[in-house]
C-alpha atoms as a PDB file:
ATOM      1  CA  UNK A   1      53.661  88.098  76.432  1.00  0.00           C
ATOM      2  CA  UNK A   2      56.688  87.022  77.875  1.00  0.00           C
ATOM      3  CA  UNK A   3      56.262  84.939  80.896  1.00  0.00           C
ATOM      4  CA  UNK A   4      59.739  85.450  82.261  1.00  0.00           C
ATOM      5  CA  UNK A   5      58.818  89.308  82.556  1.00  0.00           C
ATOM      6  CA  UNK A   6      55.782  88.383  84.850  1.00  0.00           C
ATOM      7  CA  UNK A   7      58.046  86.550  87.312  1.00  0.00           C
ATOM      8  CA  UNK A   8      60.324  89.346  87.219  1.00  0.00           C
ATOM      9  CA  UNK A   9      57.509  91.988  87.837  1.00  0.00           C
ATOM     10  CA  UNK A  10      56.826  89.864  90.769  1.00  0.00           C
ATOM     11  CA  UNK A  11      60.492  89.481  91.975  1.00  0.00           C
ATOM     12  CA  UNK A  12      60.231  93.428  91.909  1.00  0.00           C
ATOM     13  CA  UNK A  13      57.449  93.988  93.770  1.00  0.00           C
ATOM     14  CA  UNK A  14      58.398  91.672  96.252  1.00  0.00           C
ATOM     15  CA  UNK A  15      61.772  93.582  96.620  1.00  0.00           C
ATOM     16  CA  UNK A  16      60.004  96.730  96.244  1.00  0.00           C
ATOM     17  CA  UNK A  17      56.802  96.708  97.823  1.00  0.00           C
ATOM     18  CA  UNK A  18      55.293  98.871  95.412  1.00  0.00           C
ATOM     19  CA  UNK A  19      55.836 100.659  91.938  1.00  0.00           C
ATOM     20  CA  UNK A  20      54.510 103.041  89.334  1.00  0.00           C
ATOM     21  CA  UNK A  21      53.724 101.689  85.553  1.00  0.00           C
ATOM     22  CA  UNK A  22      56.301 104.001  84.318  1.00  0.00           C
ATOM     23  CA  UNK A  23      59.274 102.802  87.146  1.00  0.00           C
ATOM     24  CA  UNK A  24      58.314  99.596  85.581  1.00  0.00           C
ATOM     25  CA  UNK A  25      58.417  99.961  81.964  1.00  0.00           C
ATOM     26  CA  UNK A  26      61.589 101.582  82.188  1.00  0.00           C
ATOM     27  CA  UNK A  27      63.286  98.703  84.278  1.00  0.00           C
ATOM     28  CA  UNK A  28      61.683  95.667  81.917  1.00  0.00           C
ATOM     29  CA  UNK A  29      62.457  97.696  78.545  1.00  0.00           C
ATOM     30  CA  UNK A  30      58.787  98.080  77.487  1.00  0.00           C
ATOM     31  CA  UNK A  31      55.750 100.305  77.377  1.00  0.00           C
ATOM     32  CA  UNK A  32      53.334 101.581  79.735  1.00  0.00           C
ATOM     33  CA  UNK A  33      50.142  99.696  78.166  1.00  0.00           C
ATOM     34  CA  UNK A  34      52.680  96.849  77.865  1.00  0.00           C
ATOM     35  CA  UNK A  35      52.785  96.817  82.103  1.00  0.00           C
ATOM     36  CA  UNK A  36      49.255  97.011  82.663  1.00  0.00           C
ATOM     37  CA  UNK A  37      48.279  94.087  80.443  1.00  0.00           C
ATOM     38  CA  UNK A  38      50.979  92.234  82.579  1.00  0.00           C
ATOM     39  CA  UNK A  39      49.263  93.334  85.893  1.00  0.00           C
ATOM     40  CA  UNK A  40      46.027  92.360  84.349  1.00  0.00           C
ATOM     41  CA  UNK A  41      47.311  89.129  83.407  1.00  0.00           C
ATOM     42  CA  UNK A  42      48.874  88.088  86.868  1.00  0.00           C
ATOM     43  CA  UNK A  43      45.696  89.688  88.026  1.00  0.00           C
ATOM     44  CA  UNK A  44      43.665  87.259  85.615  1.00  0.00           C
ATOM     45  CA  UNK A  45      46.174  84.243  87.456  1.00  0.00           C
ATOM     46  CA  UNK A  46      45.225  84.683  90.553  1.00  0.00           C
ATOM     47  CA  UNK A  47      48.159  86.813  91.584  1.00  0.00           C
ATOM     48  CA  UNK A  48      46.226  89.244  94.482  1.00  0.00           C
ATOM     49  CA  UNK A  49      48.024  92.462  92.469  1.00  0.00           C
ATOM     50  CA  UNK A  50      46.464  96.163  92.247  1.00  0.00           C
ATOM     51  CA  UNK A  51      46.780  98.944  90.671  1.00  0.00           C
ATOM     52  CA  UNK A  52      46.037 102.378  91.835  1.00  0.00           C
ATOM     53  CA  UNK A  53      45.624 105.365  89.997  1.00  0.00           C
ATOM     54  CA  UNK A  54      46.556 109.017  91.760  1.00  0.00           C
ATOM     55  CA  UNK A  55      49.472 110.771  92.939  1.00  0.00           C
ATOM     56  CA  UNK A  56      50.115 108.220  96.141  1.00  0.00           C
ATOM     57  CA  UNK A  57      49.057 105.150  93.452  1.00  0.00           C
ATOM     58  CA  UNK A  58      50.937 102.534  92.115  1.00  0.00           C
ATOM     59  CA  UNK A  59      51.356  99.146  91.605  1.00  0.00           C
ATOM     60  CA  UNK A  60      51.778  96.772  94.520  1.00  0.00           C
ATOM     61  CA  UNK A  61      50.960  93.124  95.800  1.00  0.00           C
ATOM     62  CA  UNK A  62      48.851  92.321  99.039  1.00  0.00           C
ATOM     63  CA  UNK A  63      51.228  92.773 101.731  1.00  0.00           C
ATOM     64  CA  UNK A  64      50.993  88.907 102.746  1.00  0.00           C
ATOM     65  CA  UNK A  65      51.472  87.413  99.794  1.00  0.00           C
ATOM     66  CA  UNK A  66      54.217  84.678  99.124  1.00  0.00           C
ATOM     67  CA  UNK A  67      55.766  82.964  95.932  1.00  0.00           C
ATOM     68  CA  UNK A  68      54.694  79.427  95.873  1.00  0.00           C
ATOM     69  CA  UNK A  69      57.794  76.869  96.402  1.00  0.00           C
ATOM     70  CA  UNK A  70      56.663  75.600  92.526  1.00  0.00           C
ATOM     71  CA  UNK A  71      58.333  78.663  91.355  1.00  0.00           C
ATOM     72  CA  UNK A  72      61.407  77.443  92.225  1.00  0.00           C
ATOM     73  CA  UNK A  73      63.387  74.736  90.188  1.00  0.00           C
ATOM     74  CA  UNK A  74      65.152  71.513  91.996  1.00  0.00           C
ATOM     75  CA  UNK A  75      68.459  73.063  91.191  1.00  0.00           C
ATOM     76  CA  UNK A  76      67.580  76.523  92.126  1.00  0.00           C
ATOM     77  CA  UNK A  77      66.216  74.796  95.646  1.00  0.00           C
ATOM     78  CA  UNK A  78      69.528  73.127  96.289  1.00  0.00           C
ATOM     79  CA  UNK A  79      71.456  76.674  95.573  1.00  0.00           C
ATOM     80  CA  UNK A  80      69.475  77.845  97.936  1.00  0.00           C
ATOM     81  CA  UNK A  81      69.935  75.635 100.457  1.00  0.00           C
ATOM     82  CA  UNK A  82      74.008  75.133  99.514  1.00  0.00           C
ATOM     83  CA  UNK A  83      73.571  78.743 100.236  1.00  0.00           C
ATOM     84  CA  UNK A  84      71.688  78.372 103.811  1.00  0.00           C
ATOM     85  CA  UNK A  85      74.139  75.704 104.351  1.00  0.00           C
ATOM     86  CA  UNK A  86      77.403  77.792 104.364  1.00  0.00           C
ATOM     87  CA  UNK A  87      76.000  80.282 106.407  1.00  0.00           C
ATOM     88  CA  UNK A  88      75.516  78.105 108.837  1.00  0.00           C
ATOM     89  CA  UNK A  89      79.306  76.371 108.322  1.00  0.00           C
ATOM     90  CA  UNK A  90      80.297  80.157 109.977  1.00  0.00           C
ATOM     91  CA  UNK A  91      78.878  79.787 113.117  1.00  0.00           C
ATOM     92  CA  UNK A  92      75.880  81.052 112.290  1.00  0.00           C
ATOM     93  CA  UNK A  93      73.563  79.109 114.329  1.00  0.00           C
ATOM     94  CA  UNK A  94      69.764  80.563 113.616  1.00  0.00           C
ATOM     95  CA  UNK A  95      70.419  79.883 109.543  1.00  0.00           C
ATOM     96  CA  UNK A  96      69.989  75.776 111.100  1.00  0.00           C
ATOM     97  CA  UNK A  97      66.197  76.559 111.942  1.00  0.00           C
ATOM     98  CA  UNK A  98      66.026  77.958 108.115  1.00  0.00           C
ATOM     99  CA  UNK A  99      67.493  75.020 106.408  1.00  0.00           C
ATOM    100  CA  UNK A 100      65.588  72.913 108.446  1.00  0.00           C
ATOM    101  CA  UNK A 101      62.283  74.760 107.809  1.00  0.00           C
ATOM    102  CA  UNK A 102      63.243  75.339 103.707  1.00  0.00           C
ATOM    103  CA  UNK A 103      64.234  71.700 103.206  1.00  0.00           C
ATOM    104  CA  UNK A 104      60.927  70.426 104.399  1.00  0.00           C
ATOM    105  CA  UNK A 105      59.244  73.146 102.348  1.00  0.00           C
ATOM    106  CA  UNK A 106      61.572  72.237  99.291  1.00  0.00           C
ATOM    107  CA  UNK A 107      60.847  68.123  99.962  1.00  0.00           C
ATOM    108  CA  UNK A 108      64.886  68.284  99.327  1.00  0.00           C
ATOM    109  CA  UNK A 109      67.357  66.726 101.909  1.00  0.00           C
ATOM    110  CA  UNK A 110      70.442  68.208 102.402  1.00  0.00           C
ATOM    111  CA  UNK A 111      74.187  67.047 102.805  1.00  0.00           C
ATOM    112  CA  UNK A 112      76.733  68.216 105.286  1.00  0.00           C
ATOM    113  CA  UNK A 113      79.281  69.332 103.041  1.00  0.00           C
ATOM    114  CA  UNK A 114      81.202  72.059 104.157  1.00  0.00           C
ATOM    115  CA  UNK A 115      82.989  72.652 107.673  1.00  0.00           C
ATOM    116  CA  UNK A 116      84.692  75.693 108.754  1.00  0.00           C
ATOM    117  CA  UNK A 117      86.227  76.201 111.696  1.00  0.00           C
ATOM    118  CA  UNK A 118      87.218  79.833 112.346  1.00  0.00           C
ATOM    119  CA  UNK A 119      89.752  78.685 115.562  1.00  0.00           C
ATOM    120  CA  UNK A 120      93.399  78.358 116.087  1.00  0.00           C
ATOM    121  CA  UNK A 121      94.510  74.946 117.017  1.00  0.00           C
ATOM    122  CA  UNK A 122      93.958  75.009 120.998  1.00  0.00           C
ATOM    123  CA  UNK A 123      91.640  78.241 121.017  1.00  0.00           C
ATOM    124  CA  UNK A 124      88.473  76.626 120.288  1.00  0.00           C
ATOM    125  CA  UNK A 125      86.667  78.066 122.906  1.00  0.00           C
ATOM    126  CA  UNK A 126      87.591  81.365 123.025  1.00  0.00           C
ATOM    127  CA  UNK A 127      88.006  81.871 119.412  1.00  0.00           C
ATOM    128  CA  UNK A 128      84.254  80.752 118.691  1.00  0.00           C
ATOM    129  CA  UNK A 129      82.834  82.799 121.924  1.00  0.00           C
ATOM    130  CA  UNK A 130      84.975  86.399 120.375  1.00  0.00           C
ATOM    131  CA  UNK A 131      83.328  85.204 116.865  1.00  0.00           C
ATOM    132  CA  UNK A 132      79.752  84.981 117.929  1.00  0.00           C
ATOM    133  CA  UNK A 133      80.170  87.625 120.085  1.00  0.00           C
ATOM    134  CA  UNK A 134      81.241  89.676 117.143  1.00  0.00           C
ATOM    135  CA  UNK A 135      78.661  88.610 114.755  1.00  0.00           C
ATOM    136  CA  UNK A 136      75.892  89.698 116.983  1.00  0.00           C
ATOM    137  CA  UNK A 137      77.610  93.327 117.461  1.00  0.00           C
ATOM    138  CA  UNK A 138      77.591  93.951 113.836  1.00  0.00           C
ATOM    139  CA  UNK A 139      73.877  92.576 113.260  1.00  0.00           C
ATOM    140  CA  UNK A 140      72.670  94.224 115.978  1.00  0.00           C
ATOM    141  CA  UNK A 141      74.569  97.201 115.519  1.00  0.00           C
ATOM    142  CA  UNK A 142      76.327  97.476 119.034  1.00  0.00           C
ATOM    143  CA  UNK A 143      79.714  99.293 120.153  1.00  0.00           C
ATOM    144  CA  UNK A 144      82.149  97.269 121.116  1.00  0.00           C
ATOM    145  CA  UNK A 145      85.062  97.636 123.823  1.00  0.00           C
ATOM    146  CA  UNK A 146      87.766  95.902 122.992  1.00  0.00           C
ATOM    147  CA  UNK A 147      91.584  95.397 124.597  1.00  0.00           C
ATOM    148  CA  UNK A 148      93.864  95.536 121.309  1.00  0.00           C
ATOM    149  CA  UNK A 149      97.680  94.389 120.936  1.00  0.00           C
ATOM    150  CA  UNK A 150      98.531  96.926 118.479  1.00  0.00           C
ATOM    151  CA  UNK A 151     102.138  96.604 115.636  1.00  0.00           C
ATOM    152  CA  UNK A 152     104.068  98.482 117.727  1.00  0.00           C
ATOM    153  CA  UNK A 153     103.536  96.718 121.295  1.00  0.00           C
ATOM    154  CA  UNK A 154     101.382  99.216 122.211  1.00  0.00           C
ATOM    155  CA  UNK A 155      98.110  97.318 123.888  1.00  0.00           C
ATOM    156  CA  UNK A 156      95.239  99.889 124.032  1.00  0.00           C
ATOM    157  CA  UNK A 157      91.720  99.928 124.786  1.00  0.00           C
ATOM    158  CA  UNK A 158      88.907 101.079 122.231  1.00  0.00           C
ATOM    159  CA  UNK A 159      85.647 101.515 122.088  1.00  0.00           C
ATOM    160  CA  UNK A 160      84.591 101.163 117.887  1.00  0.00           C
ATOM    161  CA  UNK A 161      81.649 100.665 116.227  1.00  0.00           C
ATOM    162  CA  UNK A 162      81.792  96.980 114.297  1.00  0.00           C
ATOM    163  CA  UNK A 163      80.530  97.077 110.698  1.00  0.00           C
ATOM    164  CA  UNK A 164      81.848  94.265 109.159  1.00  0.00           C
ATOM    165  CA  UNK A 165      84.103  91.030 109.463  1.00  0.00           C
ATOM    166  CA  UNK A 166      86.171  89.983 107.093  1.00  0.00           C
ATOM    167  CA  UNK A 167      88.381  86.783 106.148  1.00  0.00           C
ATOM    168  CA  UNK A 168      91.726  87.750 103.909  1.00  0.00           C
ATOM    169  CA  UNK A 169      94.804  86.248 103.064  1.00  0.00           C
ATOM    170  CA  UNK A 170      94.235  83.726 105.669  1.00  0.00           C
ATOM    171  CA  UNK A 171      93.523  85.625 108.741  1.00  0.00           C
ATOM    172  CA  UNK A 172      90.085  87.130 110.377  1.00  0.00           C
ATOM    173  CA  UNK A 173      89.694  91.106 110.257  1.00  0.00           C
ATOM    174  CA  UNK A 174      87.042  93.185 111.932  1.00  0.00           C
ATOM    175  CA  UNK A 175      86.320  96.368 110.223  1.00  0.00           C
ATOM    176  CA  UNK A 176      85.066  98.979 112.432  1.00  0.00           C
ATOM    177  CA  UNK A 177      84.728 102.919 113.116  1.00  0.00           C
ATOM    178  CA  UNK A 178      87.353 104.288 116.254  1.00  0.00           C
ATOM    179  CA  UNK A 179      85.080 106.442 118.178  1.00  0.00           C
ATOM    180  CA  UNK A 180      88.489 107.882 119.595  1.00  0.00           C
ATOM    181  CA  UNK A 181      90.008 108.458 116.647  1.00  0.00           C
ATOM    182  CA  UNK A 182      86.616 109.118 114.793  1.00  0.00           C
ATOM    183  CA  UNK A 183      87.974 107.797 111.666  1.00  0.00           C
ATOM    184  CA  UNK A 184      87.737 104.213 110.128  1.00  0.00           C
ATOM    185  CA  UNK A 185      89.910 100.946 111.303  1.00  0.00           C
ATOM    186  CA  UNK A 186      90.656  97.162 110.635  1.00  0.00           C
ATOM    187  CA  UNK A 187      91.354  95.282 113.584  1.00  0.00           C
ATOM    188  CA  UNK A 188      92.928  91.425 113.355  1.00  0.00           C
ATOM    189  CA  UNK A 189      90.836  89.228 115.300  1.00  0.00           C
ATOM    190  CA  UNK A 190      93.366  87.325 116.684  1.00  0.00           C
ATOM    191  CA  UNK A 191      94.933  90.637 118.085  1.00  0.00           C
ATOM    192  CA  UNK A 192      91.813  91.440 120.005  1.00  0.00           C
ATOM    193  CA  UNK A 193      92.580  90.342 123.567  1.00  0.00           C
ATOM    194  CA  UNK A 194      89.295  91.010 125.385  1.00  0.00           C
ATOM    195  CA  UNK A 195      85.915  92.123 123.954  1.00  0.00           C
ATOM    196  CA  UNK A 196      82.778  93.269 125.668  1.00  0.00           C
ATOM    197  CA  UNK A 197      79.587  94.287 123.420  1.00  0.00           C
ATOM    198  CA  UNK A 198      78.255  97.351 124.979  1.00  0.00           C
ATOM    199  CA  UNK A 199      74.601  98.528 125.157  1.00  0.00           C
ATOM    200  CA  UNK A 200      75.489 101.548 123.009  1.00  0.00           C
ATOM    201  CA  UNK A 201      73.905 101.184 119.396  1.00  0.00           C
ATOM    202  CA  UNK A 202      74.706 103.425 116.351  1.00  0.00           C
ATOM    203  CA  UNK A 203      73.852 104.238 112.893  1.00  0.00           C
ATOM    204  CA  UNK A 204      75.620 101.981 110.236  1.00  0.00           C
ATOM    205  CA  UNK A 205      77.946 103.386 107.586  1.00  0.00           C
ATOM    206  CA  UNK A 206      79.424 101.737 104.508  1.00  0.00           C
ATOM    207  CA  UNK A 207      83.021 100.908 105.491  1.00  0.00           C
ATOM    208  CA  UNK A 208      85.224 102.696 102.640  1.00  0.00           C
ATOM    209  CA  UNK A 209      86.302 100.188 100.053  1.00  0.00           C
ATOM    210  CA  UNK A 210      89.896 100.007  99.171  1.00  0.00           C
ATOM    211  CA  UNK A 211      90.784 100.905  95.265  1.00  0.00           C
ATOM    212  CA  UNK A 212      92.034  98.371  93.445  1.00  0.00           C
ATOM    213  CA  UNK A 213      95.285 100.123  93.100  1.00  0.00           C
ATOM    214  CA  UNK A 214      95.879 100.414  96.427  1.00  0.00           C
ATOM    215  CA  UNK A 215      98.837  97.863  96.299  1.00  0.00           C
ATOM    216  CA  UNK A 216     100.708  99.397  93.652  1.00  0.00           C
ATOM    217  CA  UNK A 217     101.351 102.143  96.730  1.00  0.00           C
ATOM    218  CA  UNK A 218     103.490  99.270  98.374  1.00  0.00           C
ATOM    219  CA  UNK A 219     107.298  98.820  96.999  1.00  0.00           C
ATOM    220  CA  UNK A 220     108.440  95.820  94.804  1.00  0.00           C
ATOM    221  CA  UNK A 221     109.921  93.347  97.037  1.00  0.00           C
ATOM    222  CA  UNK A 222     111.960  90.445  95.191  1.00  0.00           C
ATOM    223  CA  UNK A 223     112.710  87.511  97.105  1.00  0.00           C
ATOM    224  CA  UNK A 224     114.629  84.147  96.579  1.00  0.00           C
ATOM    225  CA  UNK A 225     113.482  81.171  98.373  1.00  0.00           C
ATOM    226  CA  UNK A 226     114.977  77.690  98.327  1.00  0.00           C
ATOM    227  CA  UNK A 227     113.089  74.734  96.752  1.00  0.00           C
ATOM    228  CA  UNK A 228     112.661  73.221  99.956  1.00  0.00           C
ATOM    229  CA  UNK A 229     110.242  76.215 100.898  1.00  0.00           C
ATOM    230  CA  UNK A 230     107.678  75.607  98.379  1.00  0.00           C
ATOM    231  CA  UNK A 231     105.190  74.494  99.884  1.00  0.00           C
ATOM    232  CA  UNK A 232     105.088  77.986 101.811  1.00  0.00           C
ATOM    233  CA  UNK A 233     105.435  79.910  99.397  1.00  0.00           C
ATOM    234  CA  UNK A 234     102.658  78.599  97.010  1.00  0.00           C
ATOM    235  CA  UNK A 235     100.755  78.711  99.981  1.00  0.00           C
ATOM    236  CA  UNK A 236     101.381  82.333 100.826  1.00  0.00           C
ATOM    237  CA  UNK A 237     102.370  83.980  97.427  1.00  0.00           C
ATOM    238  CA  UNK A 238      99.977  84.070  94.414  1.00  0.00           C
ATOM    239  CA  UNK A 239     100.659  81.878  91.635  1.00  0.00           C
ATOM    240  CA  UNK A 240     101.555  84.917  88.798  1.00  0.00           C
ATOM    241  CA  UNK A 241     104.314  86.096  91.679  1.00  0.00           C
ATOM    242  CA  UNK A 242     106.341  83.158  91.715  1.00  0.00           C
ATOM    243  CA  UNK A 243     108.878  82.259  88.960  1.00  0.00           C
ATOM    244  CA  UNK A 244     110.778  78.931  89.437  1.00  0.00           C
ATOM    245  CA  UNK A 245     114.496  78.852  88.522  1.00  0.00           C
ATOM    246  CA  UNK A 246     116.600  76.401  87.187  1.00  0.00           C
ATOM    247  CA  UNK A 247     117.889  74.205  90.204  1.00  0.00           C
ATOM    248  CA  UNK A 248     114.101  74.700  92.008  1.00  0.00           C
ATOM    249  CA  UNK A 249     114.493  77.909  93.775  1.00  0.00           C
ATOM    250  CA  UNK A 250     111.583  80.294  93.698  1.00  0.00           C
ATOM    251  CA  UNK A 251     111.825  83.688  92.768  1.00  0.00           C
ATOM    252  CA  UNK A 252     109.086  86.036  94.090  1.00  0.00           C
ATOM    253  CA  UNK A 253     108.015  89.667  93.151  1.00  0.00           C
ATOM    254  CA  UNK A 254     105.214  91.106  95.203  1.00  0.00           C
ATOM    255  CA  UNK A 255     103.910  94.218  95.978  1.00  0.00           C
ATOM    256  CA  UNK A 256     103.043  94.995  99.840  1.00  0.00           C
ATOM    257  CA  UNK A 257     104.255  96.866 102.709  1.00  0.00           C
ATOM    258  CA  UNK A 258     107.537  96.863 104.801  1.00  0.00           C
ATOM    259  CA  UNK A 259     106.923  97.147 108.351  1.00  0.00           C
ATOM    260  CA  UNK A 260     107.422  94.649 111.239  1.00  0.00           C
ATOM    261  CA  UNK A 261     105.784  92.146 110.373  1.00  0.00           C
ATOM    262  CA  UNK A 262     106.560  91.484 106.800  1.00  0.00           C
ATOM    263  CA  UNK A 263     110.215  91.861 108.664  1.00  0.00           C
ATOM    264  CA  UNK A 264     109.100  88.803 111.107  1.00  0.00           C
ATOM    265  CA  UNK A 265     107.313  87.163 108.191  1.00  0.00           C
ATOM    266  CA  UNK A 266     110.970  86.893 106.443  1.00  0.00           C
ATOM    267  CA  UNK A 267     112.886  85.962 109.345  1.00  0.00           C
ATOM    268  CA  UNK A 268     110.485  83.002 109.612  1.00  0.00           C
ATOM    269  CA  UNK A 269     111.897  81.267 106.628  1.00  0.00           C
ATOM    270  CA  UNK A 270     115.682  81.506 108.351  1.00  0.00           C
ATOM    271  CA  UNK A 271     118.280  80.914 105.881  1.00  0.00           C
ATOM    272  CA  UNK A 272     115.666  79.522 103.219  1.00  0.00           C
ATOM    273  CA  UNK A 273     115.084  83.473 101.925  1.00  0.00           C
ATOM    274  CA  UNK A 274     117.521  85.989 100.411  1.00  0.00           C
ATOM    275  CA  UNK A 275     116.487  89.077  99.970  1.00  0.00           C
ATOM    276  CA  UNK A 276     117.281  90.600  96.358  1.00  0.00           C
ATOM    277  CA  UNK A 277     115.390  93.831  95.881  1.00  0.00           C
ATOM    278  CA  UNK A 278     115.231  96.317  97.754  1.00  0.00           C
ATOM    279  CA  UNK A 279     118.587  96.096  99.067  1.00  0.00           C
ATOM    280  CA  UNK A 280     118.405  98.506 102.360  1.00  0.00           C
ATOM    281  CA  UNK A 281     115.737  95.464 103.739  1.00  0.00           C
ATOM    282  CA  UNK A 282     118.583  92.849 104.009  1.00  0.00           C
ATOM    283  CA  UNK A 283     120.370  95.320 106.163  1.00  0.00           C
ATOM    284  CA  UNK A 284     116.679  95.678 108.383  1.00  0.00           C
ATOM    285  CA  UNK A 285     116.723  91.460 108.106  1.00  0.00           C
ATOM    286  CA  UNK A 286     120.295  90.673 108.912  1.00  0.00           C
ATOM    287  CA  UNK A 287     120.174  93.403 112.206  1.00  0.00           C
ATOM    288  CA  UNK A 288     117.156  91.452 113.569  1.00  0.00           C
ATOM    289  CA  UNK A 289     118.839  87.809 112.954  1.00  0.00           C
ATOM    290  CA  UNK A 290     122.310  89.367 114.623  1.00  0.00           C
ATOM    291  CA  UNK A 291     119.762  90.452 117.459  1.00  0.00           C
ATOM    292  CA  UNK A 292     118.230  87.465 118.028  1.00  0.00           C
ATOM    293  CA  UNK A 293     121.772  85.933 117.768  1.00  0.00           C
ATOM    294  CA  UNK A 294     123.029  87.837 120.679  1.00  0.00           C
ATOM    295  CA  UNK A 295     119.846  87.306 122.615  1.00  0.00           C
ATOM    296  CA  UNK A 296     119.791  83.710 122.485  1.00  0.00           C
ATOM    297  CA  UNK A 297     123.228  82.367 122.667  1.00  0.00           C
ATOM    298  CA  UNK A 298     124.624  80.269 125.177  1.00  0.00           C
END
């Protein structure tokens, strides 16, 4: 009898709330007669387990019962707590009553070792507030209304249902559903200008997940940057897009969209970027600098 298989059973029923024999056997690999000397066996343990024959039977635990913190190892204590513990480094405040309550329970005491901070250097306040504010929309599943500085200087309101929030290449991005345009939108966080969590509640849906060849839809752009912007472009480029040349220079070929801001993206390296491929976007590039140019000299 394999003990590992009780613990599992246990695991499942916990998860599950109740099972047939024949659910089981199929999910541990092994027979019928095989599961009910396990349930007599946990039975046998202690374990307050039953089994009920008849259509609406099955095999379940009583509803109260609890794993004892033995079951757990020391290291699998500490995951869970490491686990607990970054939770809480987001901001989220009612995991601190958890860790507090598990690491008494666990006799384990915990380090402080990880700090995030999801703010932009002098937004503290506000950044935090639209965060938490955020967070409990999605839990709670709450509609949102929220003033929005779109990519094309158009600032809008919406009202969108938020399912998810997620961090990406460096920046914050709500994933929601556009009641106006009753289809399915990402929202930067730092674009949202105003944000009020509305009484409204909905059903959740699974956000769409992107394919993983979504980026091959995006053109090849092939950029030269001086040596004296490395420590930008390691930062913002991955590591099997960046070829160094001879003298130092960087050469870079990524996949990913042109539109204005990739454009303002570029034009934020100044003369430290040439554009070699494609060639129409040094045109777009050297148009904006010659704007700017005219703009701001004296």
């Amino acid at each position: 009898m394999s003990d590992s298989r009780l613990f599992k059973i246990l695991y499942y029923l916990l998860d599950r709330e109740r099972a047939t024999a024949p659910e089981l056997a199929a999910e541990f690999e092994v027979s019928k007669r095989t599961i009910y000397r396990d349930v007599e066996a946990l039975s046998s343990a202690g374990i307050p387990i039953y089994a009920e024959p008849g259509r609406n039977g099955g095999i379940y635990l009583l509803q109260d019962f609890i794993l004892d913190r033995a079951i757990l190892s020391e290291n699998e204590k500490l995951e869970v707590l490491a686990a607990i513990q970054s939770i809480c480094a987001t901001g989220y405040n009612s995991g601190k009553d958890m860790l507090t309550k598990l690491s008494a329970l666990f006799h384990v005491n915990t380090r402080n070792w990880l700090e995030v901070d999801f703010s932009r250097w002098g937004k503290c306040a506000y950044d935090n507030a639209k965060f938490e504010a955020l967070k409990t929309a999605v839990i709670q599943c709450k509609e949102i209304k929220i003033l929005y500085e779109g990519t094309k200087s158009e600032r809008r309101k919406r009202i969108v249902q938020p399912l998810k929030i997620a961090y990406k290449s460096k920046e914050w991005y709500l994933k929601a559903f556009c009641t106006e345009k009753q289809d399915f939108r990402i929202f930067k966080l730092n674009r949202i200008l105003e944000l009020e969590v509305l009484e409204n509640t909905f059903a959740p849906r699974p956000y769409p997940e992107e394919k993983d060849n979504l980026q091959q839809a995006y053109p090849e752009i092939v950029l030269l940057f001086s040596k004296e912007m490395a420590y930008r472009v390691y930062d913002e480029f991955d590591e099997t897009e960046i070829k160094c040349q001879e003298k130092g220079d960087l050469m870079v070929r990524a996949r990913m969209p042109v539109d204005t801001w990739l454009i303002g993206h570029l034009l934020s390296f100044g003369a430290q970027v040439e554009i070699i491929e494609p060639v129409y976007l040094k045109g777009v590039l050297a148009a904006q600098a010659q704007a700017i140019y005219k703009k701001n000299k004296y």
